[in-house]
Protein backbone atom coordinates (compact mmCIF):
# COMPACT_ATOMS: atom_id res chain seq x y z
CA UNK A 1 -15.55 18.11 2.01
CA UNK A 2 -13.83 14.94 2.65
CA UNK A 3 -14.67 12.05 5.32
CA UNK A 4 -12.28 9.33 5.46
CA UNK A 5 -12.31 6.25 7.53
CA UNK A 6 -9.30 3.97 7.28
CA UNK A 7 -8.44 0.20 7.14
CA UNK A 8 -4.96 -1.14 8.16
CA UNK A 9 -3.43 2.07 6.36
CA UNK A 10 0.38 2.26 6.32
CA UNK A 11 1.82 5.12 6.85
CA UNK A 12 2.00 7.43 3.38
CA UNK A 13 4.54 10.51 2.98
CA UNK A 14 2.29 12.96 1.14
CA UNK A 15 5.75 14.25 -0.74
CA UNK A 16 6.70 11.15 -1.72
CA UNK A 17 2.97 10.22 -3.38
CA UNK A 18 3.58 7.96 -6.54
CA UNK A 19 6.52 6.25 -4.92
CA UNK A 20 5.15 5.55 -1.69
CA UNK A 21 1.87 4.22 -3.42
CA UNK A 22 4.34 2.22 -5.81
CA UNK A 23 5.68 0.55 -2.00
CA UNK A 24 2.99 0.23 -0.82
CA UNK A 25 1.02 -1.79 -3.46
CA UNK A 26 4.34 -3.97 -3.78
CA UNK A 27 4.25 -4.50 0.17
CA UNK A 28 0.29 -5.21 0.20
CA UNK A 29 0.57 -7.37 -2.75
CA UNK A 30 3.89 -9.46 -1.25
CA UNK A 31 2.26 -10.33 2.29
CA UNK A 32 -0.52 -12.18 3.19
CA UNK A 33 -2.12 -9.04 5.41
CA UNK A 34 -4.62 -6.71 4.13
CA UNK A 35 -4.02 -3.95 1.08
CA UNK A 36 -4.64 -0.38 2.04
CA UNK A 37 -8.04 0.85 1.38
CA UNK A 38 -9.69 4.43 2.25
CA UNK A 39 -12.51 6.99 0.71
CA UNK A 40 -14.60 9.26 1.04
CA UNK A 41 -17.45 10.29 -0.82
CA UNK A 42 -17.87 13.83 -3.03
CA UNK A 43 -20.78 14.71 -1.24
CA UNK A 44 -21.97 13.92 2.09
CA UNK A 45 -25.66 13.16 0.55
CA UNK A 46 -27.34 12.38 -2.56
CA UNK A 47 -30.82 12.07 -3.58
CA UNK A 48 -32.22 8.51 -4.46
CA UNK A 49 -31.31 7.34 -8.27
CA UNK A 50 -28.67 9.84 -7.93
CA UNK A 51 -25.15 8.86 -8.49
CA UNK A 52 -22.74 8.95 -5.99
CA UNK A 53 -19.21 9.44 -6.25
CA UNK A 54 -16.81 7.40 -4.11
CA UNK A 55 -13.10 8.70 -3.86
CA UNK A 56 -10.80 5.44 -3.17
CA UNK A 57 -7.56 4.66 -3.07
CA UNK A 58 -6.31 1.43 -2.50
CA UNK A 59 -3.29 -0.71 -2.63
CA UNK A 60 -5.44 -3.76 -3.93
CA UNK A 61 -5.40 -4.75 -7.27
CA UNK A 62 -9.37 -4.70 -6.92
CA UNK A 63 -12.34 -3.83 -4.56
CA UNK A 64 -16.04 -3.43 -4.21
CA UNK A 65 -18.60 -1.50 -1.81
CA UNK A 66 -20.98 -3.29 -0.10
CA UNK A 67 -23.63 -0.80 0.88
CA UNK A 68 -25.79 -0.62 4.10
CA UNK A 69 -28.63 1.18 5.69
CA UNK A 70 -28.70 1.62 9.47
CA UNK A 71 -31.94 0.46 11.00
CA UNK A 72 -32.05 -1.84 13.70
CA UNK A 73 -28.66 -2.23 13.19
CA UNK A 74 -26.95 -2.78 9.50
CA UNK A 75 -29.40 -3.66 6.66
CA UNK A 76 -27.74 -5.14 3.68
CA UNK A 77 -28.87 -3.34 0.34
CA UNK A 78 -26.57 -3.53 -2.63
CA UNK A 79 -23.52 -4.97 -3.75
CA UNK A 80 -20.83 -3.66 -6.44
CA UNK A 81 -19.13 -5.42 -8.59
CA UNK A 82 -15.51 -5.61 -8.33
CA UNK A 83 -13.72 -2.06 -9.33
CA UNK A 84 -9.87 -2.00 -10.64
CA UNK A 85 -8.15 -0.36 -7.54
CA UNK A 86 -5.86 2.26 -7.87
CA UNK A 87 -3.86 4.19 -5.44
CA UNK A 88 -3.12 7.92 -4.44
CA UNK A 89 -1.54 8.98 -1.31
CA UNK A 90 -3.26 11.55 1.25
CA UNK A 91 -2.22 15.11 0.68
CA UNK A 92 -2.35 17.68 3.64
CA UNK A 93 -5.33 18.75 5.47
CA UNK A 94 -6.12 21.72 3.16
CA UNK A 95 -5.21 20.11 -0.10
CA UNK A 96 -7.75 18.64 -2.38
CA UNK A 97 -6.88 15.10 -2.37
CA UNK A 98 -8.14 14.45 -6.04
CA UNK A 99 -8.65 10.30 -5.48
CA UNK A 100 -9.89 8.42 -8.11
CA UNK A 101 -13.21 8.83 -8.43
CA UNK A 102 -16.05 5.90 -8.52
CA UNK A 103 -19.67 7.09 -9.76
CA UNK A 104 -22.27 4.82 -8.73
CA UNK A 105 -25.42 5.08 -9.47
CA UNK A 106 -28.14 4.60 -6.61
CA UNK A 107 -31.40 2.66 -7.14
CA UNK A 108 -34.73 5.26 -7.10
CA UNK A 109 -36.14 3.24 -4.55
CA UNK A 110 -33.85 3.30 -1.45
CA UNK A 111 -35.03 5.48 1.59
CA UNK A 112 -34.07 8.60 3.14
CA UNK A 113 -31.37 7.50 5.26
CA UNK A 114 -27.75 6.67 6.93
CA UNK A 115 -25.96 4.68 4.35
CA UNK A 116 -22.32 2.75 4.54
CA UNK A 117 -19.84 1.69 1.78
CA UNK A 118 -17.79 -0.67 3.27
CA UNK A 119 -14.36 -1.05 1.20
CA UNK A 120 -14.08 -4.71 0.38
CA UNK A 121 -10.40 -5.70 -1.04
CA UNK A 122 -11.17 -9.48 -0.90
CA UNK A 123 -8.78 -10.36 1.37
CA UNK A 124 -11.37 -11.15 4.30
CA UNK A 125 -11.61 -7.85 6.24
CA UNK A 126 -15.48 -8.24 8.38
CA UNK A 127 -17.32 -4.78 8.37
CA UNK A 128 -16.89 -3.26 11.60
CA UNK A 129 -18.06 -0.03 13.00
CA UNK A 130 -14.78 0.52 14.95
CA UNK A 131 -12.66 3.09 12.79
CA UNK A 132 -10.72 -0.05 11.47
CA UNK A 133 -13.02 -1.01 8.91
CA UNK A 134 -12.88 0.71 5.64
CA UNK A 135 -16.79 2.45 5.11
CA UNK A 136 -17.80 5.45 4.12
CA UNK A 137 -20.87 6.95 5.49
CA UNK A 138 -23.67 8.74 3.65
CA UNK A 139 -26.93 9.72 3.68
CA UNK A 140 -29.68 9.27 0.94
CA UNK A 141 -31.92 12.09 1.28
CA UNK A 142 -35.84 12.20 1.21
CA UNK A 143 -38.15 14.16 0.03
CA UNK A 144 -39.06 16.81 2.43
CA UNK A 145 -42.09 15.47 4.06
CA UNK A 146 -40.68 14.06 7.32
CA UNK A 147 -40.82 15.48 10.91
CA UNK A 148 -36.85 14.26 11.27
CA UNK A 149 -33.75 15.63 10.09
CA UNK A 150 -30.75 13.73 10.97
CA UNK A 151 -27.64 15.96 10.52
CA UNK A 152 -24.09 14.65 10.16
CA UNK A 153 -21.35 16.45 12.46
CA UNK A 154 -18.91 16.75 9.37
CA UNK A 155 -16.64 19.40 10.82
CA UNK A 156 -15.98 17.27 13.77
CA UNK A 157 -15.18 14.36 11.75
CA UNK A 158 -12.74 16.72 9.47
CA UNK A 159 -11.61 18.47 12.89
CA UNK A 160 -10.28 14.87 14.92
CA UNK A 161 -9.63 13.06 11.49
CA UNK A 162 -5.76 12.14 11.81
CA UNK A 163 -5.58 11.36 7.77
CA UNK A 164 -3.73 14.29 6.42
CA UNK A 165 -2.22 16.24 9.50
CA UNK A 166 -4.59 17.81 9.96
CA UNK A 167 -6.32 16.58 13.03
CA UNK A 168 -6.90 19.15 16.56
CA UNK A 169 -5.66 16.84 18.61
CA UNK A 170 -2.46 16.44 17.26
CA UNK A 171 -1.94 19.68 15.36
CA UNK A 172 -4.63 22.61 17.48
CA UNK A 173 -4.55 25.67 15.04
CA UNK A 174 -2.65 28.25 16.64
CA UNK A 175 -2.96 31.95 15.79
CA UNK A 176 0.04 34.26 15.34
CA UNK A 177 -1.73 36.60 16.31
CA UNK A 178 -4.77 35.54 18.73
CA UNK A 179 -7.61 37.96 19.71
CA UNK A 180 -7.88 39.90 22.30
C-alpha cells in the first residue's frame, strides 16, 4: 500500500512519465520555487533497527528526511544525509508506482510510535502538518506489551488521496452492475 503526501507538486501526465519528469526537473531547477518532492513508505510500520524503505521521487537534484516522533507535539530524532534525487511520475490508482526506493535503517532504540519523514529538498520548505509539506508518516512498532494500539486509517487515506486518480471524491467507483 501506498500513502503519499505532496509538496508544491506540478501536475504529472502518468502517460507521458520520463518526459514530464524530464520538464519538470528542468522547470524546478530553472526557478527559484520549490522542486517537486513526494513518497511514501513500503510498509506502513517497521520494527525498531529495522530498515525502512522510503519511495521518493523528486525533481531536486538532492534531498534528505528529517524524521519525527509525535509526542507533545513533533520530537526531532534523526537526520539523513543528503540522498541523490531522482524522479518518477505517479501512475494510476491501481498501478504499482515502482519509485525509487530509499532503505534506511532505523536505530534499535527508538519507541513504539507515530513517526514523520519530512522531504527536505534544501530549498527552505518548513515542516508543516497541512498536506503541503512533503512527510511521510509511519509507525515504529513495539513489542507487544502495551495496553494501546494506535491504528492508522490507511484505506481512507488511499480512498480521498487525489495522487493518481484515484481519489472518491473526484472519481466514486461506480458499478455496472450495482446490487440489488
Amino acid at each position: 500500500m501506498r500513502y503519499v503526501r505532496q509538496a508544491h507538486i506540478p501536475a504529472i501526465d502518468p502517460h507521458r512519465a520520463l518526459v514530464s519528469c524530464g520538464r519538470a526537473r528542468r522547470a524546478a531547477l530553472l526557478s527559484a520555487g520549490p522542486a517537486m518532492i513526494a513518497g511514501y513508505p513500503a510498509s506502513a510500520s517497521v520494527n525498531p533497527g529495522d530498515t525502512l524503505v522510503l519511495h521518493v521521487s523528486t525533481t531536486a537534484r538532492r534531498f534528505r528526511a528529517h524524521f519525527y516522533r509525535w509526542s507533545d507535539g513533533l520530537v526531532p530524532v534523526h537526520v539523513t544525509a543528503w540522498l541523490a534525487g531522482k524522479c518518477a511520475a505517479p501512475r494510476g490508482a491501481a498501478d504499482d508506482w515502482d519509485w525509487p526506493a530509499y532503505p534506511l535503517k532505523l536505530q534499535g532504540d527508538w519507541p513504539s510510535a507515530v513517526y514523520l519523514a519530512f522531504l527536505d529538498d534544501g530549498r527552505g520548505s518548513a515542516l508543516s502538518l497541512a498536506a503541503s509539506s512533503a512527510a511521510i508518516l509511519f509507525i515504529v512498532r513495539g513489542f507487544g506489551r502495551a495496553r494501546l494500539l494506535y491504528k492508522l486509517p490507511l484505506a481512507t487515506y488511499h480512498a480521498y488521496n487525489f495522487t493518481g486518480g484515484g481519489c472518491f471524491y473526484k472519481n466514486p467507483p461506480r458499478s455496472l452492475e450495482p446490487p440489488g
